[in-house]
C-alpha atoms as a PDB file:
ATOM      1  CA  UNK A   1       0.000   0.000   0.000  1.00  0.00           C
ATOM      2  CA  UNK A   2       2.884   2.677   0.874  1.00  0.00           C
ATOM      3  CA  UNK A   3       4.298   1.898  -2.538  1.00  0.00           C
ATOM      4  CA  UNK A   4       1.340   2.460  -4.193  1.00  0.00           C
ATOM      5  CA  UNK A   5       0.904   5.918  -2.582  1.00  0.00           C
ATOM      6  CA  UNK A   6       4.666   6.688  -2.849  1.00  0.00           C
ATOM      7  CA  UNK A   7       4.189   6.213  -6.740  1.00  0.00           C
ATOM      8  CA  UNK A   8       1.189   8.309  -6.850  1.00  0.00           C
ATOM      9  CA  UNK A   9       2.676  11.291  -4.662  1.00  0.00           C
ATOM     10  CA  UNK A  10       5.780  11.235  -7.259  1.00  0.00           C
ATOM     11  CA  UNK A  11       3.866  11.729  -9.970  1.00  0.00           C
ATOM     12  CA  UNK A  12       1.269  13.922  -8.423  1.00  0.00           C
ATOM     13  CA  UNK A  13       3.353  16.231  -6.643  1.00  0.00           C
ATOM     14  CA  UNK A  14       5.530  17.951  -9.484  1.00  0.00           C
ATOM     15  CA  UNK A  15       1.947  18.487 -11.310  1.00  0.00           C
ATOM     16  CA  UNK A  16       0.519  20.503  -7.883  1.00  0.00           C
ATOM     17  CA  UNK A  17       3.467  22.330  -7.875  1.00  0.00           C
ATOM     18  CA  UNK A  18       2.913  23.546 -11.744  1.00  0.00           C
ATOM     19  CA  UNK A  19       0.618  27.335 -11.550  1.00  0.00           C
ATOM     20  CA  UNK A  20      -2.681  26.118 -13.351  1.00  0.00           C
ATOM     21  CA  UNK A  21      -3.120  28.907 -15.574  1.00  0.00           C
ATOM     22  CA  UNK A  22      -0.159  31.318 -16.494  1.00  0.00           C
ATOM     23  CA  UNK A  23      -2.011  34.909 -16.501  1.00  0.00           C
ATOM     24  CA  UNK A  24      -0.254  37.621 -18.065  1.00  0.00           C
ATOM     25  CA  UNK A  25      -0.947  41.343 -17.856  1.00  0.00           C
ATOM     26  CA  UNK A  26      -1.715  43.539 -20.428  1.00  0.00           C
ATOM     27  CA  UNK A  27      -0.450  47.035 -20.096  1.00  0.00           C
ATOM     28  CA  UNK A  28      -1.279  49.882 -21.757  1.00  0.00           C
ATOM     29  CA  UNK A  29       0.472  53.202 -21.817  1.00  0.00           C
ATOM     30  CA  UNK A  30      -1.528  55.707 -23.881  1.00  0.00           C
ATOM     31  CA  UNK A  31      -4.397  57.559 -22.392  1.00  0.00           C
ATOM     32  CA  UNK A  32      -7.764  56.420 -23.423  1.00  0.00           C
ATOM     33  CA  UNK A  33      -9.060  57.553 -26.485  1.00  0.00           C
ATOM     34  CA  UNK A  34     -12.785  58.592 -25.180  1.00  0.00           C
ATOM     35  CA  UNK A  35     -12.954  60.352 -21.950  1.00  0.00           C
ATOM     36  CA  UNK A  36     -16.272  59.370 -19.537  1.00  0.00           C
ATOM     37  CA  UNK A  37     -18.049  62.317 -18.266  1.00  0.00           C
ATOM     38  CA  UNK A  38     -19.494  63.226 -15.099  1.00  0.00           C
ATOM     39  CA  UNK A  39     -23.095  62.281 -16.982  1.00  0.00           C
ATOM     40  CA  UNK A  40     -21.887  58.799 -17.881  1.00  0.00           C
ATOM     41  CA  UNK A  41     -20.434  58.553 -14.350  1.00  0.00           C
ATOM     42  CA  UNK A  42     -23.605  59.257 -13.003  1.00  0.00           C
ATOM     43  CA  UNK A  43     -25.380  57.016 -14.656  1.00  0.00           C
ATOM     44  CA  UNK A  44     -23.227  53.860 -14.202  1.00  0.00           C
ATOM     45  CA  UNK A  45     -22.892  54.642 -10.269  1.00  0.00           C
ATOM     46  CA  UNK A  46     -26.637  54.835 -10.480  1.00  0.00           C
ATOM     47  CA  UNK A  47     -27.082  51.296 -12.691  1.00  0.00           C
ATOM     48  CA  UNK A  48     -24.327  49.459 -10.498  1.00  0.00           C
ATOM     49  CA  UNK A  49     -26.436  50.717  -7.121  1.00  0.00           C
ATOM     50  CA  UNK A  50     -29.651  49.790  -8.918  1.00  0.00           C
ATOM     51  CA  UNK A  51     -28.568  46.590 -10.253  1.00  0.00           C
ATOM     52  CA  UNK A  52     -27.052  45.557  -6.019  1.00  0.00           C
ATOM     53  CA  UNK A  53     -29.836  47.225  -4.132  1.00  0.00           C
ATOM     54  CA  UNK A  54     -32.241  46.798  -6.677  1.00  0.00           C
ATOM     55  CA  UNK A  55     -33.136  43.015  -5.541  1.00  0.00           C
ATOM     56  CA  UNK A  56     -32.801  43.233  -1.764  1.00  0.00           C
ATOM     57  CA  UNK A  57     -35.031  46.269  -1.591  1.00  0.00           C
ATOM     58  CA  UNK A  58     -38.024  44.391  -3.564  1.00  0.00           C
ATOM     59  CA  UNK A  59     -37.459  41.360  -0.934  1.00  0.00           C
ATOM     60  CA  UNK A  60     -37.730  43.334   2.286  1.00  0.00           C
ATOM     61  CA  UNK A  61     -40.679  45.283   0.317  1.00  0.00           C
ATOM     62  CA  UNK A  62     -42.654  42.519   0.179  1.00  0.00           C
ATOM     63  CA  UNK A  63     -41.455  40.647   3.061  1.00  0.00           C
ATOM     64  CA  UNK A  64     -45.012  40.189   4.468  1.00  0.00           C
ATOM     65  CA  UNK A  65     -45.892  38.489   1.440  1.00  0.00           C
ATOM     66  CA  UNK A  66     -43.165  36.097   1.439  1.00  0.00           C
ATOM     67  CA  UNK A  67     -44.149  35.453   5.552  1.00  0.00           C
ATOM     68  CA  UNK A  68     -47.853  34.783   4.343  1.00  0.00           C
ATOM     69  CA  UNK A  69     -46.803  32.510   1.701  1.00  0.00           C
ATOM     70  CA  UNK A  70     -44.308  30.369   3.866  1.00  0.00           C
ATOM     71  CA  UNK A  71     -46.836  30.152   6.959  1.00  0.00           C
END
């Protein structure tokens, strides 16, 4: 049995060792070609807020329906 799981550990090990996925970074060093304006700002803060609170806040408004359906 310990040669068994010697064997496997020798061929298993060198393979954990290995990084999975090599990731490589891009970089770019030129400003961007379009700048965003405070309007565009805006309205992303405002989608990204909707699109987190948007869900929670239509659960705790109709909590008491959810509390009459479970009961």
């Amino acid at each position: 049995m310990s040669g068994l799981l010697r064997t496997m550990t020798a061929r298993a090990a060198p393979v954990l060792r290995e990084p999975a996925v090599l990731q490589k970074a891009s970089l770019f060093t030129r400003p961007p070609k379009d700048k965003i304006g405070p309007l565009e700002t805006c309205i992303g803060f405002a989608m990204f807020s909707l699109a987190i609170l948007g869900p929670s806040g239509w659960v705790l408004a109709h909590l008491e329906e959810y509390k009459k359906k479970a009961a």
